[in-house]
PDB file of N, CA and C in Angstrom:
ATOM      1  N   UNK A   1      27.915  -5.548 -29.554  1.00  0.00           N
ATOM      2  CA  UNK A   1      28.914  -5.752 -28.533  1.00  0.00           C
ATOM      3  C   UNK A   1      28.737  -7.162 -27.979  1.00  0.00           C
ATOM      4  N   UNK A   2      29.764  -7.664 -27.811  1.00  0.00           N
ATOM      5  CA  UNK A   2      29.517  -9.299 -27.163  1.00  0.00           C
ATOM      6  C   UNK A   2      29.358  -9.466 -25.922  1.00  0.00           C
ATOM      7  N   UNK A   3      28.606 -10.222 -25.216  1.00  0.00           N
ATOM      8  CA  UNK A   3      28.483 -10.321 -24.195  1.00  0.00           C
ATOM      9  C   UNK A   3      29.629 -10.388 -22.956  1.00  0.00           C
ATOM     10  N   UNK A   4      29.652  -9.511 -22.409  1.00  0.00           N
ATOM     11  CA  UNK A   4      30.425  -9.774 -21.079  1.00  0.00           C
ATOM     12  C   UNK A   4      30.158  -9.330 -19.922  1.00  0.00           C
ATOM     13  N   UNK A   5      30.913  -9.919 -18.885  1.00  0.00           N
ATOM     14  CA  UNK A   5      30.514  -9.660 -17.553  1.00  0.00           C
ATOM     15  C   UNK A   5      30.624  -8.183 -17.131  1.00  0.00           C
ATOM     16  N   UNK A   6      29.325  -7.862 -16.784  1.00  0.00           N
ATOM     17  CA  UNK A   6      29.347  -6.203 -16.169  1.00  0.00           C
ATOM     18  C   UNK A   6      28.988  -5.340 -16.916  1.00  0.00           C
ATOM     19  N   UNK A   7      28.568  -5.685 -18.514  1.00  0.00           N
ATOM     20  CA  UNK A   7      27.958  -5.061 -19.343  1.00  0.00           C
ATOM     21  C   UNK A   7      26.360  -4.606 -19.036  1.00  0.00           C
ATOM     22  N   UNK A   8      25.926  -3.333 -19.519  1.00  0.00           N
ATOM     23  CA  UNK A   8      24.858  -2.876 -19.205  1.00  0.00           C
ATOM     24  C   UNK A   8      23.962  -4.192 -19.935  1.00  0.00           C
ATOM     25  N   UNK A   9      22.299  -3.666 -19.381  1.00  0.00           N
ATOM     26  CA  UNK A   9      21.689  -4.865 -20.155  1.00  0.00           C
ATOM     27  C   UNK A   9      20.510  -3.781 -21.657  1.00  0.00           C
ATOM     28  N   UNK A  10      20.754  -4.683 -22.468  1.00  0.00           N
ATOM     29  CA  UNK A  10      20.183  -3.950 -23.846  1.00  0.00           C
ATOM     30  C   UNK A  10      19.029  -4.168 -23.277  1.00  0.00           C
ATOM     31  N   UNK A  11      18.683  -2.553 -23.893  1.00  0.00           N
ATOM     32  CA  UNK A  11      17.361  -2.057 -24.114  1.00  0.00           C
ATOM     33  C   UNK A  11      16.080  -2.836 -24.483  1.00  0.00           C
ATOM     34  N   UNK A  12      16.759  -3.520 -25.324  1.00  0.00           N
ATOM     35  CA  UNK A  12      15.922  -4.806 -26.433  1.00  0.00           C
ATOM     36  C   UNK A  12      15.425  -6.097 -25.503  1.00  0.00           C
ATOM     37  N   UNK A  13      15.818  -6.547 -24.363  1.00  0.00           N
ATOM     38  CA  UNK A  13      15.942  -7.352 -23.343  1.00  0.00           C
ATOM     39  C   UNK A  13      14.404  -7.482 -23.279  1.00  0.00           C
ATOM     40  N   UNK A  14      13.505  -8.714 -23.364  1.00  0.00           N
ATOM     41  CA  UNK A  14      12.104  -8.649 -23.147  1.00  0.00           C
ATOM     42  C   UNK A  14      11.567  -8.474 -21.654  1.00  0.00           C
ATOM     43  N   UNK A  15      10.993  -7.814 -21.251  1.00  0.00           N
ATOM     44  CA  UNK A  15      10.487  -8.404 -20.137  1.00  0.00           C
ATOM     45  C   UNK A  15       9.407  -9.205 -19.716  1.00  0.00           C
ATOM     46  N   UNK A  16       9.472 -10.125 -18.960  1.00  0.00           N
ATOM     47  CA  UNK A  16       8.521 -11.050 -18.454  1.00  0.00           C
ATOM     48  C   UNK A  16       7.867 -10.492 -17.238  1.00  0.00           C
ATOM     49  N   UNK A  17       6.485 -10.372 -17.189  1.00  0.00           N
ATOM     50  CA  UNK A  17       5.902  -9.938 -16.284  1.00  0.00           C
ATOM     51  C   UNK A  17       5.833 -11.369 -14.904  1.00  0.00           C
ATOM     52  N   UNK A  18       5.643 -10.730 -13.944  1.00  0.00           N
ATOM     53  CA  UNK A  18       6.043 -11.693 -12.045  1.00  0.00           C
ATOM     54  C   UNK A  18       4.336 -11.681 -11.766  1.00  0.00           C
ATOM     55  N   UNK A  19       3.264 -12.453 -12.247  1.00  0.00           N
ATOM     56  CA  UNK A  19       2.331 -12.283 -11.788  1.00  0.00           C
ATOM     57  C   UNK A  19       2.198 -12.375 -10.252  1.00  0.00           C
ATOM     58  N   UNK A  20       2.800 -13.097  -9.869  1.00  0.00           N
ATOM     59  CA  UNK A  20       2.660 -13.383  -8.634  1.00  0.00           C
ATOM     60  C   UNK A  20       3.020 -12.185  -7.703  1.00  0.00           C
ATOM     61  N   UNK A  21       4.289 -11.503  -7.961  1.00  0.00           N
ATOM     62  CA  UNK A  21       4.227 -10.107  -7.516  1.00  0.00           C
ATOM     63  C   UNK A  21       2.996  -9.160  -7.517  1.00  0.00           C
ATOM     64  N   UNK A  22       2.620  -9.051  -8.948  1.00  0.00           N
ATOM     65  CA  UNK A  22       1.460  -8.341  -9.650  1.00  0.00           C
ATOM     66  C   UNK A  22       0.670  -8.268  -8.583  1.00  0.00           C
ATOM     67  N   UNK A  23       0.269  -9.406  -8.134  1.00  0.00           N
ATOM     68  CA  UNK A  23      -1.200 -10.058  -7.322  1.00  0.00           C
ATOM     69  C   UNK A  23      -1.300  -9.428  -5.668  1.00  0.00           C
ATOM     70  N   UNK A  24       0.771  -9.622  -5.497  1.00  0.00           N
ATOM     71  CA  UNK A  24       0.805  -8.925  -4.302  1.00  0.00           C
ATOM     72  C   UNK A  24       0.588  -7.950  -4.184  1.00  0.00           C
ATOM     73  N   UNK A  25       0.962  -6.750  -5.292  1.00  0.00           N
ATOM     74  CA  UNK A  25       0.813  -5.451  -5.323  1.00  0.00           C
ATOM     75  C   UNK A  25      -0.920  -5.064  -5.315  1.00  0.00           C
ATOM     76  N   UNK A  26      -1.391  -5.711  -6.024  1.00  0.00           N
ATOM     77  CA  UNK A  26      -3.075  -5.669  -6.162  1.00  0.00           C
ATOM     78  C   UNK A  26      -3.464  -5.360  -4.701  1.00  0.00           C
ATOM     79  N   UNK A  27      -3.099  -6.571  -3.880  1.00  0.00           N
ATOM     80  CA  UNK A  27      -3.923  -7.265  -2.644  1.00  0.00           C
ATOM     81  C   UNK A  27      -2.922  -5.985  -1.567  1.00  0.00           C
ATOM     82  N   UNK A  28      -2.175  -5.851  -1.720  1.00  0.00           N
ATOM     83  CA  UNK A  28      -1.550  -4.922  -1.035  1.00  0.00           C
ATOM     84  C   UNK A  28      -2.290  -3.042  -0.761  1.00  0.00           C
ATOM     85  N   UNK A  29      -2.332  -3.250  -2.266  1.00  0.00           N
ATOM     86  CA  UNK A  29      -3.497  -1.865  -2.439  1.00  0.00           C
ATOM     87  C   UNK A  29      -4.382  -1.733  -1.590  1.00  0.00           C
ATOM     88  N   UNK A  30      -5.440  -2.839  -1.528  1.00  0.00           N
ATOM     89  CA  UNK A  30      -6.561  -3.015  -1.509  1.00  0.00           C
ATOM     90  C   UNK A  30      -6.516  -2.650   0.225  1.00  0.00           C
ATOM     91  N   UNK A  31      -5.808  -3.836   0.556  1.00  0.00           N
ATOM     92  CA  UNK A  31      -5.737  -3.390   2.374  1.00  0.00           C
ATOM     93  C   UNK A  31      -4.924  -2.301   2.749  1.00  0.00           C
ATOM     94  N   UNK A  32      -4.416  -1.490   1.892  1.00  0.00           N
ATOM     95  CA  UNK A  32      -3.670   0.041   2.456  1.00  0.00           C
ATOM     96  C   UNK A  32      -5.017   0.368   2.640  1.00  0.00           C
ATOM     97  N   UNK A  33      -5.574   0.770   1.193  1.00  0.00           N
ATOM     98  CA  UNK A  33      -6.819   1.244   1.268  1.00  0.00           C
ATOM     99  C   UNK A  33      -7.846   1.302   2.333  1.00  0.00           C
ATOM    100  N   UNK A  34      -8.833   0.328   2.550  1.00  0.00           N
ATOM    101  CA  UNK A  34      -9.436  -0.551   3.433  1.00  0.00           C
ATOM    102  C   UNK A  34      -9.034  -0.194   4.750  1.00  0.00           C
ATOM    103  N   UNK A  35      -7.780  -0.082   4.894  1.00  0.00           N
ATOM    104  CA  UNK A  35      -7.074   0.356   6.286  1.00  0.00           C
ATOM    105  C   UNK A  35      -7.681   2.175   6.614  1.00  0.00           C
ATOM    106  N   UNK A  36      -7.585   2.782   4.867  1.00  0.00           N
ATOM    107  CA  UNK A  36      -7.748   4.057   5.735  1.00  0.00           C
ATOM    108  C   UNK A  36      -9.148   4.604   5.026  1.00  0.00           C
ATOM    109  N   UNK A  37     -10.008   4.153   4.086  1.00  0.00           N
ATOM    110  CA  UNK A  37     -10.962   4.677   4.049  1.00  0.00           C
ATOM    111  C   UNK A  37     -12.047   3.994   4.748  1.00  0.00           C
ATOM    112  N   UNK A  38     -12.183   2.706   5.670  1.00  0.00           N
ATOM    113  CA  UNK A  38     -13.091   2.406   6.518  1.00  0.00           C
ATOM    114  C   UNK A  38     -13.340   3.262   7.681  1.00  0.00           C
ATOM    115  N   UNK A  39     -14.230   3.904   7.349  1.00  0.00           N
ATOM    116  CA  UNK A  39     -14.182   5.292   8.681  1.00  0.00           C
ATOM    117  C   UNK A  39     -15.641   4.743   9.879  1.00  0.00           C
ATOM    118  N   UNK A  40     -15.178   5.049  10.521  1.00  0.00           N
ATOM    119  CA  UNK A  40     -16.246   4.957  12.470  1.00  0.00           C
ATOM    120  C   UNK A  40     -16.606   6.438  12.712  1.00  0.00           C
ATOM    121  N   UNK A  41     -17.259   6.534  12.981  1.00  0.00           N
ATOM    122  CA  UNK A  41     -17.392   7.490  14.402  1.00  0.00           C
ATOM    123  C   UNK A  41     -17.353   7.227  15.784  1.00  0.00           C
ATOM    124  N   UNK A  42     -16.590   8.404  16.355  1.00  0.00           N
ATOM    125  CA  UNK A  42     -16.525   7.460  18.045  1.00  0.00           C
ATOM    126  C   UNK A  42     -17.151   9.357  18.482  1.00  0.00           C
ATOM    127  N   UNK A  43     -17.815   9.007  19.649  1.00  0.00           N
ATOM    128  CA  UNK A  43     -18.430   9.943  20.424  1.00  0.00           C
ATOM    129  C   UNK A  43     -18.218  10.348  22.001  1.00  0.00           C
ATOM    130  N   UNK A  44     -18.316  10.563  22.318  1.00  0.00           N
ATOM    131  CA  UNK A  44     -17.538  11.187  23.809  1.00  0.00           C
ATOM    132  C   UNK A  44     -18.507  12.083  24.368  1.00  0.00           C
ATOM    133  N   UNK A  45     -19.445  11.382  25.598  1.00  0.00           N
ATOM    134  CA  UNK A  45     -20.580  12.359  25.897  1.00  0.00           C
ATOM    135  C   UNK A  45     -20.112  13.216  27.091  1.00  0.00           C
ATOM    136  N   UNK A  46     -20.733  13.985  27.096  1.00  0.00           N
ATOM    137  CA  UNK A  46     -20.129  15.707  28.071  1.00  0.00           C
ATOM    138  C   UNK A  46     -20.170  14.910  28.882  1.00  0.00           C
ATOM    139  N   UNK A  47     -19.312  14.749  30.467  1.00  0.00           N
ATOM    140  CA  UNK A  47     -20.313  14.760  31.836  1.00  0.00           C
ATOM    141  C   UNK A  47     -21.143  15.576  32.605  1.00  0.00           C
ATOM    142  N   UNK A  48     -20.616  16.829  31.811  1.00  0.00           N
ATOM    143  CA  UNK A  48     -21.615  17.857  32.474  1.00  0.00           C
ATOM    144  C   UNK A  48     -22.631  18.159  32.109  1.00  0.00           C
ATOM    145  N   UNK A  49     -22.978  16.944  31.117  1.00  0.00           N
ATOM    146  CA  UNK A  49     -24.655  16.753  30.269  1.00  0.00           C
ATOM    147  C   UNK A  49     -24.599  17.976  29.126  1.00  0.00           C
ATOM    148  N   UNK A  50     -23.334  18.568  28.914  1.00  0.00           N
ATOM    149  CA  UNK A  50     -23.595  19.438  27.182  1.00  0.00           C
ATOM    150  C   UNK A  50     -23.805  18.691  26.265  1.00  0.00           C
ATOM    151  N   UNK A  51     -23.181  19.026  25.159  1.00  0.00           N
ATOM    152  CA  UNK A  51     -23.368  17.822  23.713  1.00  0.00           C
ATOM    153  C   UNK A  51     -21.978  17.058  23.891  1.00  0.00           C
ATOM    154  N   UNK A  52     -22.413  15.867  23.393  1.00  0.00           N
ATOM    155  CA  UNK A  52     -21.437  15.171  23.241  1.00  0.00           C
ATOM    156  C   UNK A  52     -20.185  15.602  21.832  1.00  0.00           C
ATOM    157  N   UNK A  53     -19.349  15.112  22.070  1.00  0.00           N
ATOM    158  CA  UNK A  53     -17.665  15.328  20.828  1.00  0.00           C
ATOM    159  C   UNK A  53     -17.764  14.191  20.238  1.00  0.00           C
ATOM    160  N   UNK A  54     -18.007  14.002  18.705  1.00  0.00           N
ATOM    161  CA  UNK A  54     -17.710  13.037  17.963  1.00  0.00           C
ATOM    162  C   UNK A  54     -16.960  13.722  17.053  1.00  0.00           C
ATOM    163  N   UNK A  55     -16.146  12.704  16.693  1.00  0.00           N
ATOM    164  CA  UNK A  55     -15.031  12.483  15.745  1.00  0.00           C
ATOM    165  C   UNK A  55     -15.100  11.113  14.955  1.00  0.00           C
ATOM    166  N   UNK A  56     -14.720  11.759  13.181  1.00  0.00           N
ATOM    167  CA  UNK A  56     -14.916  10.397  12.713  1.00  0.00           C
ATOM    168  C   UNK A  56     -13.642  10.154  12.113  1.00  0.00           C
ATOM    169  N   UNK A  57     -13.150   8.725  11.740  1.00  0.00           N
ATOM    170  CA  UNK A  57     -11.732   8.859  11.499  1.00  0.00           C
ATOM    171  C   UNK A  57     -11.862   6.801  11.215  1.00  0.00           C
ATOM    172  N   UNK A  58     -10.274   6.571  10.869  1.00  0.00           N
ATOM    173  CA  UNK A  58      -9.928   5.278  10.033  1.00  0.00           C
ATOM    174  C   UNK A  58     -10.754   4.291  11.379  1.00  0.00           C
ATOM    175  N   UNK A  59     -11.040   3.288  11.017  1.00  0.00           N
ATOM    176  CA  UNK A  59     -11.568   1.984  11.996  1.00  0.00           C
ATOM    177  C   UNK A  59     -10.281   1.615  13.072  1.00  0.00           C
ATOM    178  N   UNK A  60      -9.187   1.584  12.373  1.00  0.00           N
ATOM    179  CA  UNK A  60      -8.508   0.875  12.869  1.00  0.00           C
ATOM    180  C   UNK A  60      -7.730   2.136  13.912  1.00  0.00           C
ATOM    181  N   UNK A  61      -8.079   3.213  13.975  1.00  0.00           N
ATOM    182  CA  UNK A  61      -7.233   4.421  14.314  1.00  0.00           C
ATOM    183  C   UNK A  61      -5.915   5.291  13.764  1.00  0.00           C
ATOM    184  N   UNK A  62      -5.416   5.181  14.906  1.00  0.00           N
ATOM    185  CA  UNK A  62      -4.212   5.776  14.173  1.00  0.00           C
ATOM    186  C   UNK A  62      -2.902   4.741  13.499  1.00  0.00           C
ATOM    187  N   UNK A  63      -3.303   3.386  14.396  1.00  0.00           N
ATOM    188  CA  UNK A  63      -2.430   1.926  13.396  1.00  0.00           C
ATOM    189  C   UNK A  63      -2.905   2.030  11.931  1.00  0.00           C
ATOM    190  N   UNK A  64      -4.128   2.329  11.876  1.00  0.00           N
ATOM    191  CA  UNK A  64      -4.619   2.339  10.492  1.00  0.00           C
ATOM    192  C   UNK A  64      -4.105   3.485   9.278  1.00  0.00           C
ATOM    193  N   UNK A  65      -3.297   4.016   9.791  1.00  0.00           N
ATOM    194  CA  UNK A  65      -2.709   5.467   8.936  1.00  0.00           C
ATOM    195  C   UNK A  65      -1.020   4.402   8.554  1.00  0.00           C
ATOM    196  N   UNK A  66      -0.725   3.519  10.029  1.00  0.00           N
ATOM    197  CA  UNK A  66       0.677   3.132   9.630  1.00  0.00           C
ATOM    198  C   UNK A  66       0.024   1.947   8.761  1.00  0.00           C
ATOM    199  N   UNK A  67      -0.688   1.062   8.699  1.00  0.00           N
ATOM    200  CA  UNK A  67      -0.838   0.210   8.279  1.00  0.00           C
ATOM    201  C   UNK A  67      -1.311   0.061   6.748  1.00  0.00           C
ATOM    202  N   UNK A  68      -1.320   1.660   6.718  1.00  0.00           N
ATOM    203  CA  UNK A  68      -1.922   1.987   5.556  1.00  0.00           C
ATOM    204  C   UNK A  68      -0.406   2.387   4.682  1.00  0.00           C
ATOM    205  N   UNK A  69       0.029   3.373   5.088  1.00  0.00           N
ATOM    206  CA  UNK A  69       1.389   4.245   4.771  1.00  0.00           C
ATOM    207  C   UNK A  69       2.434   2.626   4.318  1.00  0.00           C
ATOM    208  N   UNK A  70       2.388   1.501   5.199  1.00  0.00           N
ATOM    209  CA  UNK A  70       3.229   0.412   5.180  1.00  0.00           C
ATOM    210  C   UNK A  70       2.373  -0.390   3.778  1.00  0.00           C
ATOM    211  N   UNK A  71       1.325  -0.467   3.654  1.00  0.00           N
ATOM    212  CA  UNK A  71       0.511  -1.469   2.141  1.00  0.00           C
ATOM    213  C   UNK A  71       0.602  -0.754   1.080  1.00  0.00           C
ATOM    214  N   UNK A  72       0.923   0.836   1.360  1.00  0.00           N
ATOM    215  CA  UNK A  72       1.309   1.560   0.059  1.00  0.00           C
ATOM    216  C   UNK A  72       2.491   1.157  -0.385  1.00  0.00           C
ATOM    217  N   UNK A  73       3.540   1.339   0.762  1.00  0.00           N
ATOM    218  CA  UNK A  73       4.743   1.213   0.309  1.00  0.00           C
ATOM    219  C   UNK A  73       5.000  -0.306  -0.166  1.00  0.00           C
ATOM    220  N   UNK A  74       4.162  -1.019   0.187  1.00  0.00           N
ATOM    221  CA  UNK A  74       4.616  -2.559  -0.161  1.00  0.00           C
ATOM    222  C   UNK A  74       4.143  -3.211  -1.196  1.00  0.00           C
ATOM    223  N   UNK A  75       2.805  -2.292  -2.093  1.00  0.00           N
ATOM    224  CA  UNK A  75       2.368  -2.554  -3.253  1.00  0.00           C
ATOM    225  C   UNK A  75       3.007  -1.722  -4.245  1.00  0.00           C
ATOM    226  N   UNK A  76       4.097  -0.485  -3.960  1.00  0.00           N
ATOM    227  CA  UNK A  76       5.060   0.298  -5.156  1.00  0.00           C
ATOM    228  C   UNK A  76       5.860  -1.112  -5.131  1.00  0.00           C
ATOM    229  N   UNK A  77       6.856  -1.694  -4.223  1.00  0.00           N
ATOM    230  CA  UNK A  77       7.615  -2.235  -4.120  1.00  0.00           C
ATOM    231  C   UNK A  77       7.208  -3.455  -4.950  1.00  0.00           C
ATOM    232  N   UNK A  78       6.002  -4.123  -4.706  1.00  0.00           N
ATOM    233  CA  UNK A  78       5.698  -5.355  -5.118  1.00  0.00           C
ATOM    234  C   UNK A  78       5.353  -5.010  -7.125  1.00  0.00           C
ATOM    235  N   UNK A  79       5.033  -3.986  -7.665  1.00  0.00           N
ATOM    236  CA  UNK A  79       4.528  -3.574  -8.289  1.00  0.00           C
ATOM    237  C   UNK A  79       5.584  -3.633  -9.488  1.00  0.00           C
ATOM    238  N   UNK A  80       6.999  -2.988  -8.863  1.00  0.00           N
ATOM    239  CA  UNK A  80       8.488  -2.936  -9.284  1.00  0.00           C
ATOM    240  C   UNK A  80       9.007  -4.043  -9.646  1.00  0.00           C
ATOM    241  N   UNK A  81       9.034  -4.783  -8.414  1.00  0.00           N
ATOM    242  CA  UNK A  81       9.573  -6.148  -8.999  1.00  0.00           C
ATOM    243  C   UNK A  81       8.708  -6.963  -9.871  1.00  0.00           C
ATOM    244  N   UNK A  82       7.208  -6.610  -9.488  1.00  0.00           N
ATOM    245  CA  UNK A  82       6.555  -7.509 -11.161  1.00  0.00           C
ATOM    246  C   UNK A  82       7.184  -7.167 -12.463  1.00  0.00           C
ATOM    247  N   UNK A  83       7.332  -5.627 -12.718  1.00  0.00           N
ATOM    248  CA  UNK A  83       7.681  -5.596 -14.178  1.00  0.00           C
ATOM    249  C   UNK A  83       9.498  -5.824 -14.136  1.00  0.00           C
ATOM    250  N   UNK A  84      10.060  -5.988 -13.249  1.00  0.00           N
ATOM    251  CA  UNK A  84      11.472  -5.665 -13.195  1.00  0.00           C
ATOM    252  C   UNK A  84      12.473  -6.558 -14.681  1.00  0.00           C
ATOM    253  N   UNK A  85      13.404  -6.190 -14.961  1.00  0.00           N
ATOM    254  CA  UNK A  85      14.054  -7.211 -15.906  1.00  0.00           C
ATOM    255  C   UNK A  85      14.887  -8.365 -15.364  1.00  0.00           C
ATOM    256  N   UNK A  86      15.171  -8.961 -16.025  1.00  0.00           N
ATOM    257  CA  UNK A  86      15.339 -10.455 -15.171  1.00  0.00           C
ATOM    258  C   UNK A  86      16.746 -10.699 -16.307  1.00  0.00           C
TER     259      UNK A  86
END
């Protein structure tokens, strides 16, 4: 079929990989990650002198769940457009 405007694009079409995307998607991972498996403990002592309440959970808190949820989504995205066709 000859080329024209609005035609699907063949299958056969090479793709060129976007390293530079690639790299984002990498580095993107890495700090979703980082965001939510760096874990603290924080502790909370009785005042009425019982045991203290610890809880352990992301460093960054609960920003660290969005900040995490947001580097996922931005390393699929970045990940897409590396292999995308051009």
């Amino acid at each position: 079929m000859p080329d024209q405007p609005g035609a699907p694009d063949d299958d056969r079409t090479p793709r060129r990989i976007g390293w530079g995307w690639l790299a984002l998607s990498v580095l993107a991972a890495v700090a979703a990650f980082l965001a939510v498996a760096v874990q603290v403990r924080r502790c909370v002592e009785d005042p009425s002198g019982g045991e203290a309440l610890c809880t352990t959970g992301p460093a960054l808190g609960t920003g660290g769940w969005m900040v995490g949820l947001a580097g996922a989504c931005l390393a699929v995205y970045a990940f897409r457009r590396a292999f995308a066709r051009r």
